[in-house]
C-alpha atoms as a PDB file:
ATOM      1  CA  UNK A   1     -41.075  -2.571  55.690  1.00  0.00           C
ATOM      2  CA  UNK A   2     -41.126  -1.694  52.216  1.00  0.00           C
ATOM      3  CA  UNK A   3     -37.840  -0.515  50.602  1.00  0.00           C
ATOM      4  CA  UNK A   4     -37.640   3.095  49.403  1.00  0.00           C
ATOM      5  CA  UNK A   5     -38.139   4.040  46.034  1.00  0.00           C
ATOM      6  CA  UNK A   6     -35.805   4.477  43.473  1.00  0.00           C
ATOM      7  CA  UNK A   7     -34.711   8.177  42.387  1.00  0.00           C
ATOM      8  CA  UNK A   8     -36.705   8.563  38.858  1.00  0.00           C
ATOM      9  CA  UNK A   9     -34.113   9.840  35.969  1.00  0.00           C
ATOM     10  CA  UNK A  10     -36.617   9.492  33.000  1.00  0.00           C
ATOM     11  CA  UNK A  11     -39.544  11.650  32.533  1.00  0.00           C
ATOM     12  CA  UNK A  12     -41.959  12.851  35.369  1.00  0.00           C
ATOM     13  CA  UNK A  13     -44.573  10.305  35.938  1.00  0.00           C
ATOM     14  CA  UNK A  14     -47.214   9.839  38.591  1.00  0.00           C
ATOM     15  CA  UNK A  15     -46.853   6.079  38.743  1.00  0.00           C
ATOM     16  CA  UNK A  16     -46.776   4.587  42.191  1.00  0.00           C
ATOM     17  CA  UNK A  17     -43.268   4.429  42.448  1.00  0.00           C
ATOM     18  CA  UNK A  18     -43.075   7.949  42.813  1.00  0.00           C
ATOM     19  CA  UNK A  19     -42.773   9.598  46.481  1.00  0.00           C
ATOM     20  CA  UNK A  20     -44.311  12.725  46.895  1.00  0.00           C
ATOM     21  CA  UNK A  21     -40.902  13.950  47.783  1.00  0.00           C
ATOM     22  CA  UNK A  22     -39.485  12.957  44.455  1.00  0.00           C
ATOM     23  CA  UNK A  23     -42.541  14.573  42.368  1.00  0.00           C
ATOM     24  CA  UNK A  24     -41.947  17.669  43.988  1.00  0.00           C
ATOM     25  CA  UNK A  25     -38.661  17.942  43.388  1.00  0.00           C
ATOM     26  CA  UNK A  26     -38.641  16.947  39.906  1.00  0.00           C
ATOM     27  CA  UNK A  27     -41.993  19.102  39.067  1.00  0.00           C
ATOM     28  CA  UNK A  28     -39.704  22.167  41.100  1.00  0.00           C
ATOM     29  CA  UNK A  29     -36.632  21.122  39.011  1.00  0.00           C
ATOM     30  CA  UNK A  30     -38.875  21.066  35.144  1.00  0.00           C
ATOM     31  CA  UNK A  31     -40.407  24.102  36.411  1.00  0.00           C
ATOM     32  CA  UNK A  32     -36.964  26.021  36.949  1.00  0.00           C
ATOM     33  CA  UNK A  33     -36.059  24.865  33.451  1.00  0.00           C
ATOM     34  CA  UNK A  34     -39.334  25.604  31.575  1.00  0.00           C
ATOM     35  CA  UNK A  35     -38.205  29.470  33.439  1.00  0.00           C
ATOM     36  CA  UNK A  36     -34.822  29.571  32.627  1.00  0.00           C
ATOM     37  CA  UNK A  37     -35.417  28.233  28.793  1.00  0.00           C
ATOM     38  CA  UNK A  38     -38.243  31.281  28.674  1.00  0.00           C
ATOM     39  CA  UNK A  39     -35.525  33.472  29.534  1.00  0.00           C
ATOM     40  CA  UNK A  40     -32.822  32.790  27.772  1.00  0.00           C
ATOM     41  CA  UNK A  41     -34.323  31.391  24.618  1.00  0.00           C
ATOM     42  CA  UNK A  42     -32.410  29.729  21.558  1.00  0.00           C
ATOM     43  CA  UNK A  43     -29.744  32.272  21.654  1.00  0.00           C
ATOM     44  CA  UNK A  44     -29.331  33.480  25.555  1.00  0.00           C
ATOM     45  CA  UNK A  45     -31.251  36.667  25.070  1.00  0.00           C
ATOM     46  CA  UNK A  46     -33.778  37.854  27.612  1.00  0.00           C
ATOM     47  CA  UNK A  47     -37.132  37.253  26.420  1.00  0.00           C
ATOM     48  CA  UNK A  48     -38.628  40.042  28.726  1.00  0.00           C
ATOM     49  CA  UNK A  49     -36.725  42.629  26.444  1.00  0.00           C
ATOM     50  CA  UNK A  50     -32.910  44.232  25.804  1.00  0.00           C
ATOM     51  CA  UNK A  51     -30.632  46.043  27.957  1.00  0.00           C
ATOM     52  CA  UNK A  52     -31.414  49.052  25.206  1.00  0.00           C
ATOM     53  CA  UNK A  53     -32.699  52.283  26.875  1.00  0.00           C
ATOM     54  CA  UNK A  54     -36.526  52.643  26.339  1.00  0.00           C
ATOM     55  CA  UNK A  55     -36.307  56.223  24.597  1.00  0.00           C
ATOM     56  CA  UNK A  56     -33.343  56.955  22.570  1.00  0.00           C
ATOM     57  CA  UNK A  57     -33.687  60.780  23.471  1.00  0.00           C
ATOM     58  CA  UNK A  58     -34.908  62.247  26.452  1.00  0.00           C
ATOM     59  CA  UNK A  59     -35.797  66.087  27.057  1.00  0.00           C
ATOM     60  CA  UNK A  60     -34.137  66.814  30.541  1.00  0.00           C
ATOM     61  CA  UNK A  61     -35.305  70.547  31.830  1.00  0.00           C
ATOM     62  CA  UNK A  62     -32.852  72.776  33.413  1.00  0.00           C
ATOM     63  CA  UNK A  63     -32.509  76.391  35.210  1.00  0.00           C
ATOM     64  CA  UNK A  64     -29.569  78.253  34.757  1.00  0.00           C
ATOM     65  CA  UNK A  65     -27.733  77.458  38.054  1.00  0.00           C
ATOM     66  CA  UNK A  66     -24.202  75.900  38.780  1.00  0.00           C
ATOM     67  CA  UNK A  67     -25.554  72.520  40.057  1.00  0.00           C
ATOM     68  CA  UNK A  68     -27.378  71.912  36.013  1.00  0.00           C
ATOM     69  CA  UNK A  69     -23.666  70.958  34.892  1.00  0.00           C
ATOM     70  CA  UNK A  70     -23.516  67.504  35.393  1.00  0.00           C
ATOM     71  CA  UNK A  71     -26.683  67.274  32.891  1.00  0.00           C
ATOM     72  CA  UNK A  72     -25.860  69.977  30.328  1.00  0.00           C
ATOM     73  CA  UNK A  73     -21.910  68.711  30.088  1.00  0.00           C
ATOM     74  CA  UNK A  74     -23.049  64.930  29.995  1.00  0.00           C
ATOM     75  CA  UNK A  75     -25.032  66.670  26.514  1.00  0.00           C
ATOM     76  CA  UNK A  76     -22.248  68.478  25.490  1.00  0.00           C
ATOM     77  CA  UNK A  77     -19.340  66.107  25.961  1.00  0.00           C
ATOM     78  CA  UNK A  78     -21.468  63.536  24.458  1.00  0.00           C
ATOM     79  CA  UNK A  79     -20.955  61.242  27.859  1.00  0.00           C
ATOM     80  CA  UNK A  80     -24.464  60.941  27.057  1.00  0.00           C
ATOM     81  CA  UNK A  81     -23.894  58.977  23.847  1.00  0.00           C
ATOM     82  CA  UNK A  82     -21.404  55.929  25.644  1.00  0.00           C
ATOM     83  CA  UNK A  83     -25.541  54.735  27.251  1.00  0.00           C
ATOM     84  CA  UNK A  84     -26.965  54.935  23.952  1.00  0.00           C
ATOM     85  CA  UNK A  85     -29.534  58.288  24.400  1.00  0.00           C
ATOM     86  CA  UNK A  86     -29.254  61.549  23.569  1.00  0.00           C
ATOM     87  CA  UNK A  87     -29.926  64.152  25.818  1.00  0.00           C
ATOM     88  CA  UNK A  88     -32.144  66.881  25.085  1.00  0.00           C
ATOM     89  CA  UNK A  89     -31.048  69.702  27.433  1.00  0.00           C
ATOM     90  CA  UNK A  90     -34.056  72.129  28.250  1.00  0.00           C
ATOM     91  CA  UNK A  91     -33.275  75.947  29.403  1.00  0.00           C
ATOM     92  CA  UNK A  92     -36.403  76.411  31.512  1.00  0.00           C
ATOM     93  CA  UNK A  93     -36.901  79.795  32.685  1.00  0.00           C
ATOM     94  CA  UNK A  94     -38.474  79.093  36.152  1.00  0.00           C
ATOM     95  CA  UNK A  95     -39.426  75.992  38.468  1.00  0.00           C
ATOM     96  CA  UNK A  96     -42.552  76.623  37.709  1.00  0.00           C
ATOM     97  CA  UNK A  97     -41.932  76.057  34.313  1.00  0.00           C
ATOM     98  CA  UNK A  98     -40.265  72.598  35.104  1.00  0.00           C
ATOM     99  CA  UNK A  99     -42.915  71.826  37.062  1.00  0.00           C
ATOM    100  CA  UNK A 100     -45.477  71.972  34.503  1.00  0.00           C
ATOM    101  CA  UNK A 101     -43.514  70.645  32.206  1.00  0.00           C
ATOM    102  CA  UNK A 102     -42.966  67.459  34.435  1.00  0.00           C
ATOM    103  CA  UNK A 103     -46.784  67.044  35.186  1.00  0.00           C
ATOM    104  CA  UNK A 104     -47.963  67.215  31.501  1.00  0.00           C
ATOM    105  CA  UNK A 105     -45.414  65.298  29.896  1.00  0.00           C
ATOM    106  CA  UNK A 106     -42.797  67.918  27.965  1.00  0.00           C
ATOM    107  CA  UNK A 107     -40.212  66.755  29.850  1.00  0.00           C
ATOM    108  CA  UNK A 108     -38.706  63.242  30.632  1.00  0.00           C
ATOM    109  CA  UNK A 109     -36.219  64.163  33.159  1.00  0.00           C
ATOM    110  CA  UNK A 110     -35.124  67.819  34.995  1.00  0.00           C
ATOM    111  CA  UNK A 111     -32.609  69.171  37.023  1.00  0.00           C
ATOM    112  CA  UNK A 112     -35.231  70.435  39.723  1.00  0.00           C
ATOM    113  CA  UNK A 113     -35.571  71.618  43.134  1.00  0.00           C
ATOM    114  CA  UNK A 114     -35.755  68.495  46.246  1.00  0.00           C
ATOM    115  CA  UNK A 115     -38.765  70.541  47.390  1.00  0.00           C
ATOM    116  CA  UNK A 116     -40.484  70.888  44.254  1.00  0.00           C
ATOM    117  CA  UNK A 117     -40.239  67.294  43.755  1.00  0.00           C
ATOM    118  CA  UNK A 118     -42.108  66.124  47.370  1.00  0.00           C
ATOM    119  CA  UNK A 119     -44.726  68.633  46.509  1.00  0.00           C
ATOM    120  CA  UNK A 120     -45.910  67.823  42.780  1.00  0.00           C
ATOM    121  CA  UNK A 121     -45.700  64.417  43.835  1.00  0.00           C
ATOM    122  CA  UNK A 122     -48.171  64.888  47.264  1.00  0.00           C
ATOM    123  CA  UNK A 123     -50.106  67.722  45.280  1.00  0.00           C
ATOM    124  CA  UNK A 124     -49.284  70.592  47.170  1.00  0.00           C
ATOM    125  CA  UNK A 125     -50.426  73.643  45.162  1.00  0.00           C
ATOM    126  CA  UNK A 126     -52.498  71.717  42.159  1.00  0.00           C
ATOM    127  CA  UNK A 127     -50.149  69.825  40.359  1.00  0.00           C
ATOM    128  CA  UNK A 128     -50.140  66.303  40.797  1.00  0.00           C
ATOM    129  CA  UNK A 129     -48.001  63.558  39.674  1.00  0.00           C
ATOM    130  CA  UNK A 130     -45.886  60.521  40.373  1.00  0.00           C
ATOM    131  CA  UNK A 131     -42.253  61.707  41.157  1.00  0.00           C
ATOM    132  CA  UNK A 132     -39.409  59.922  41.975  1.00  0.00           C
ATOM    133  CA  UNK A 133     -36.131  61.341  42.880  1.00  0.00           C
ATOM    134  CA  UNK A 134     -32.909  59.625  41.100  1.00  0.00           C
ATOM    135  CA  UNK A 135     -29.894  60.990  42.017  1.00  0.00           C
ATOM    136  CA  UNK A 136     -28.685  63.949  44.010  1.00  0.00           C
ATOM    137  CA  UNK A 137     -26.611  66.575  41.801  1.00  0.00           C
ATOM    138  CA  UNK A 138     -25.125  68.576  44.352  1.00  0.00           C
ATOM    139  CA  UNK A 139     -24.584  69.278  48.611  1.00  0.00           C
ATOM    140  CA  UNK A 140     -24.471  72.541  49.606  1.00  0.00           C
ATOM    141  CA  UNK A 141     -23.948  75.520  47.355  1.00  0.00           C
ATOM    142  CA  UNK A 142     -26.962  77.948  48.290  1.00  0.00           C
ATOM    143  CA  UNK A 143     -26.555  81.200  49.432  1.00  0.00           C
ATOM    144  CA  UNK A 144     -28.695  83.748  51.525  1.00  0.00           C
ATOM    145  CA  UNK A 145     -28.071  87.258  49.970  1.00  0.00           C
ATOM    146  CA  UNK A 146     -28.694  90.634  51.810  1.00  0.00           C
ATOM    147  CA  UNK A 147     -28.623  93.992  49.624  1.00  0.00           C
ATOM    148  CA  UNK A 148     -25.686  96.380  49.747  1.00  0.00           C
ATOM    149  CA  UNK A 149     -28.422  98.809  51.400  1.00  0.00           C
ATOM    150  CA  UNK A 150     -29.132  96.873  54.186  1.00  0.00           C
ATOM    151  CA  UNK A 151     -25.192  95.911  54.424  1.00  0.00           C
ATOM    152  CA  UNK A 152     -24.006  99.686  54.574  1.00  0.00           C
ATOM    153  CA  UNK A 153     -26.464 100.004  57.545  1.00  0.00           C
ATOM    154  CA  UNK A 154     -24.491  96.818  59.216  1.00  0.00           C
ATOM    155  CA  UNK A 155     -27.314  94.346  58.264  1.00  0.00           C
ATOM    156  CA  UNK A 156     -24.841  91.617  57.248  1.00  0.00           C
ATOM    157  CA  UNK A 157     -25.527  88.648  58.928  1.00  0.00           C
ATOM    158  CA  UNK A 158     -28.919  87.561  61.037  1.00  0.00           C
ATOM    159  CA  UNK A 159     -28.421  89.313  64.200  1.00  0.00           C
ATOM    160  CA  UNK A 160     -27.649  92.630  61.913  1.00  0.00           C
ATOM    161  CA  UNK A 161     -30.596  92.047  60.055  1.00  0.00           C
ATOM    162  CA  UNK A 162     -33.067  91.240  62.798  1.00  0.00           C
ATOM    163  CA  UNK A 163     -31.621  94.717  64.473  1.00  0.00           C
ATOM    164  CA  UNK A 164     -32.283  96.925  61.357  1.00  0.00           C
ATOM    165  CA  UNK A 165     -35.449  95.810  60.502  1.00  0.00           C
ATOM    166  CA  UNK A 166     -36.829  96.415  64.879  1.00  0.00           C
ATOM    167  CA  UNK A 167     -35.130  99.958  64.446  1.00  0.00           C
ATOM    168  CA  UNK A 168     -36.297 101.105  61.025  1.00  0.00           C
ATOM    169  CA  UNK A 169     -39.924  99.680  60.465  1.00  0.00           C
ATOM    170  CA  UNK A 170     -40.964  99.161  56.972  1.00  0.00           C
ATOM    171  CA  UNK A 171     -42.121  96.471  54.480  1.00  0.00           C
ATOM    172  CA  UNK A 172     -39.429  94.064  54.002  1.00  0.00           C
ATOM    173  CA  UNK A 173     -39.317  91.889  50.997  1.00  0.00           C
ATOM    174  CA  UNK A 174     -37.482  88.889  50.439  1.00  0.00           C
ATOM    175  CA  UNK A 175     -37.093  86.064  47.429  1.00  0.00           C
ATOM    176  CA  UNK A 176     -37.029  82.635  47.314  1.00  0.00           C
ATOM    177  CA  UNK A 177     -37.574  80.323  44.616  1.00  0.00           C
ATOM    178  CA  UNK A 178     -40.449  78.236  44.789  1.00  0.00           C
ATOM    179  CA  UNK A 179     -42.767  77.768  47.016  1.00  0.00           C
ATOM    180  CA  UNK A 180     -42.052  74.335  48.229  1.00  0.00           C
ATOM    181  CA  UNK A 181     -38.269  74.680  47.301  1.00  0.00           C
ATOM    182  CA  UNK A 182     -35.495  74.327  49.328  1.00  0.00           C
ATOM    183  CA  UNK A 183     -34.304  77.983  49.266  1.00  0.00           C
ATOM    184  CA  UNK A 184     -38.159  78.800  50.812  1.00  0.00           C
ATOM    185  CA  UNK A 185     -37.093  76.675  53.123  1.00  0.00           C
ATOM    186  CA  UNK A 186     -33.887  77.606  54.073  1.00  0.00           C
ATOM    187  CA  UNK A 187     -34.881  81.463  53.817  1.00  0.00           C
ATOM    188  CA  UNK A 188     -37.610  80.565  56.260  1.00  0.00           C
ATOM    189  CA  UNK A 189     -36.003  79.000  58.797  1.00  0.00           C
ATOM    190  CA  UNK A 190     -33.074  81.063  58.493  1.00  0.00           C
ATOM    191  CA  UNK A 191     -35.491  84.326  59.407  1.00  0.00           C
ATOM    192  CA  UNK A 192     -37.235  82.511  62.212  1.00  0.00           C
ATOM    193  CA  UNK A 193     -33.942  81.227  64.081  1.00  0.00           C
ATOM    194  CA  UNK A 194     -32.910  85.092  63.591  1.00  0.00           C
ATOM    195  CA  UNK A 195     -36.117  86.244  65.418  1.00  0.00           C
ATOM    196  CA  UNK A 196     -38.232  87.103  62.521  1.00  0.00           C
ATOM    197  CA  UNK A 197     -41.399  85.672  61.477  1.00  0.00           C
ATOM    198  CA  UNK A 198     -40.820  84.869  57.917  1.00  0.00           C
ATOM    199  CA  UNK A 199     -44.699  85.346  57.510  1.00  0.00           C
ATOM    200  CA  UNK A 200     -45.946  88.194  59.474  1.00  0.00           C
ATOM    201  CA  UNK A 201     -42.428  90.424  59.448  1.00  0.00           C
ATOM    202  CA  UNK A 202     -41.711  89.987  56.583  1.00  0.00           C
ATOM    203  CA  UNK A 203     -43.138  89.889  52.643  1.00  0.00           C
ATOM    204  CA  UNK A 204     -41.635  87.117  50.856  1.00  0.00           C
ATOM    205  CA  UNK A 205     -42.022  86.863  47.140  1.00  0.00           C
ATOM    206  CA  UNK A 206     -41.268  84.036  44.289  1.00  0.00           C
ATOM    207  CA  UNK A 207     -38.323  85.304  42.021  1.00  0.00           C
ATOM    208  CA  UNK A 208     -36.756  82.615  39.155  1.00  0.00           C
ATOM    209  CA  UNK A 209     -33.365  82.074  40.297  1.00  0.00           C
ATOM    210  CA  UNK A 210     -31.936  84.111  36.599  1.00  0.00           C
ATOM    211  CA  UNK A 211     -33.984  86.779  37.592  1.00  0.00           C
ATOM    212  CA  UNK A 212     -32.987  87.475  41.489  1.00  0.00           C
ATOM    213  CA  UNK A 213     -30.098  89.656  40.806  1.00  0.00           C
ATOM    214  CA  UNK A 214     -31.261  92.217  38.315  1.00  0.00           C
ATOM    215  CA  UNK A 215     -34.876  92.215  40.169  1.00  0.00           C
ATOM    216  CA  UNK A 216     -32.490  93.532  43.589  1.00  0.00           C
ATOM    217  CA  UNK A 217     -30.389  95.794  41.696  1.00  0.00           C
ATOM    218  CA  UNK A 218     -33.861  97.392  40.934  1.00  0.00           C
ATOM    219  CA  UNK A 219     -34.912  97.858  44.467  1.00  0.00           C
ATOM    220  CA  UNK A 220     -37.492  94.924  44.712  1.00  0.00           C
ATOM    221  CA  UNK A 221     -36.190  92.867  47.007  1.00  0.00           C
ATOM    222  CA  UNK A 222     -33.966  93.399  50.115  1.00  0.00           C
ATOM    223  CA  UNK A 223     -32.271  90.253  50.005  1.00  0.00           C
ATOM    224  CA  UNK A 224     -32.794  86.447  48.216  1.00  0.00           C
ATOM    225  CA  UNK A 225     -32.396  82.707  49.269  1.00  0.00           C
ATOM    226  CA  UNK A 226     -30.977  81.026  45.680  1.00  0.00           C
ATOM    227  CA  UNK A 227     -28.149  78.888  44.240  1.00  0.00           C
ATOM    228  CA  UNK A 228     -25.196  79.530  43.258  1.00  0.00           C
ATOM    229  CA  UNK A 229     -23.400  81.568  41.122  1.00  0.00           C
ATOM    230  CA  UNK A 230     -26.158  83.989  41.845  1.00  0.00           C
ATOM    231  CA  UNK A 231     -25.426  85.473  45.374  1.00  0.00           C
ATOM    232  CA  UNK A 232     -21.641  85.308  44.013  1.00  0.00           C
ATOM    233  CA  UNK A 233     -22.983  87.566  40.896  1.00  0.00           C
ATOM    234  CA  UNK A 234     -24.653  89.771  43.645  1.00  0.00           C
ATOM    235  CA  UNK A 235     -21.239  90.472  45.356  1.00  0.00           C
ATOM    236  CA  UNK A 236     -19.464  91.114  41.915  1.00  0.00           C
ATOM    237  CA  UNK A 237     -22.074  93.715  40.670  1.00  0.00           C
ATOM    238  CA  UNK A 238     -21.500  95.173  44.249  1.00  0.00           C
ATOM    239  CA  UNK A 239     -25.203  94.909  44.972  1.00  0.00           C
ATOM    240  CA  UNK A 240     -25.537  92.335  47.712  1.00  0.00           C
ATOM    241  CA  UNK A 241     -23.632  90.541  50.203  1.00  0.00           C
ATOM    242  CA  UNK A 242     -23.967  87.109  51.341  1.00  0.00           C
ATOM    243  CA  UNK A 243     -25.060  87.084  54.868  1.00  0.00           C
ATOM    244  CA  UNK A 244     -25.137  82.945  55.641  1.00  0.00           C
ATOM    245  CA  UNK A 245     -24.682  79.932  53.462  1.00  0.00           C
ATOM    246  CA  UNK A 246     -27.243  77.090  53.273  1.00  0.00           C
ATOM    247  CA  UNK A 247     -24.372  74.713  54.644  1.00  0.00           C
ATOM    248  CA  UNK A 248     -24.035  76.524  57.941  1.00  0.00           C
ATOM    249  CA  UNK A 249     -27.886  75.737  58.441  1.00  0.00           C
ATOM    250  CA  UNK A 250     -27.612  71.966  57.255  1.00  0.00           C
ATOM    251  CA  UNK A 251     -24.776  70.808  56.574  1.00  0.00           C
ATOM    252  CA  UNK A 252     -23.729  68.955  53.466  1.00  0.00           C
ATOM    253  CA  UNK A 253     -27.336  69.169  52.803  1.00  0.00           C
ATOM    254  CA  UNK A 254     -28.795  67.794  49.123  1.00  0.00           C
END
């Protein structure tokens, strides 16, 4: 039998002492280091690009609610800064707003509704766009709000509400904040586990979360789903009450 080759040290050939074995190997092994070289260059740097951001400022959108914090104090305290970008904080003045915004390119980045992102990014209600959700800034911390009318006549809670509205029939209107939001959602299913059909009992309206309080102190609504602090600003103007929290419907929901 012939003897086995001998393992080749010197430059890849494709003599007849090479097995196929050994030319694989060695054309894996140049291969890997033709890579690696490409990579790391004279001076170890990547040649794909740095570790820099791409933008060195980026507009992030935001609504006036307690869970924008984390994005307008990472501006403000200049945590921001330590990643090398500025951020460009946004005061929106609905989700509609931030919607648009997001579709046609006036904004990089927004504190936004988990709803509203699922339904620019499947095209629900025209707007259609790529969307990608990358980090959750809150659990919790929405609030269903019933006016101080409906509370004095013991509507405080779903089973109150429910009662009032079979005894005294009239148009009953009720806020959330986007149509494919969360707070639709929890307003809607909060009305239906109650016993009322959120679309044929009831006239439900789209309110900017800012704007929920005054528009109930003017009679326009007889209660609203929203975040925080805005059912909390609806107890301390003595206009509202809050009769459930989104947590007791999901809990530690995003």
């Amino acid at each position: 039998m012939a003897s086995s080759p001998k393992p080749t040290t010197g430059p890849l050939t494709a003599g007849p002492a090479l097995s196929r074995r050994e030319f694989l190997r060695q054309a894996g092994t140049l291969a890997g280091g033709a890579a690696l070289y490409t990579q790391l260059g004279h001076h170890g740097a990547w040649a794909a690009g740095s570790d820099a951001p791409e933008k060195k400022e980026v507009r992030i959108g935001f609504i006036p609610l307690t869970d924008c914090a984390s994005v307008v104090m990472a501006s403000v305290l200049g945590i921001d800064q330590k990643y090398g970008v500025k951020i460009i904080p946004s005061k929106e003045a609905s989700w509609a707003s931030v919607r648009d915004k997001l579709v046609n390119g006036e904004l990089d980045f927004a504190h936004v509704l988990y709803g509203l992102v699922y339904g620019v990014h499947l095209g629900v209600g025209g707007a259609k766009k790529d969307m990608a959700v990358l980090m959750t800034l809150n659990h919790n911390g929405q609030a269903i709000s019933l006016s101080k009318k409906l509370a004095d006549k013991g509507a405080v809670n779903g089973a109150g509400l429910a009662k009032l509205m079979a005894s005294e029939k009239r148009e009953y209107t009720f806020a959330q904040t986007f149509p494919t939001g969360t707070h639709a959602m929890w307003l809607y299913y909060w009305l239906a586990a109650n016993g009322i059909h959120p679309l044929k009992d009831a006239k439900v309206i789209t309110v900017p979360p800012p704007q929920m309080v005054a528009n109930m102190r003017v009679g326009n609504m007889d209660g609203f789903c929203v975040g925080e602090p805005w059912n909390h600003r609806a107890i301390m103007d003595g206009i509202g009450v809050t009769a459930a929290t989104t947590q007791s419907i999901w809990q530690d929901h995003p």
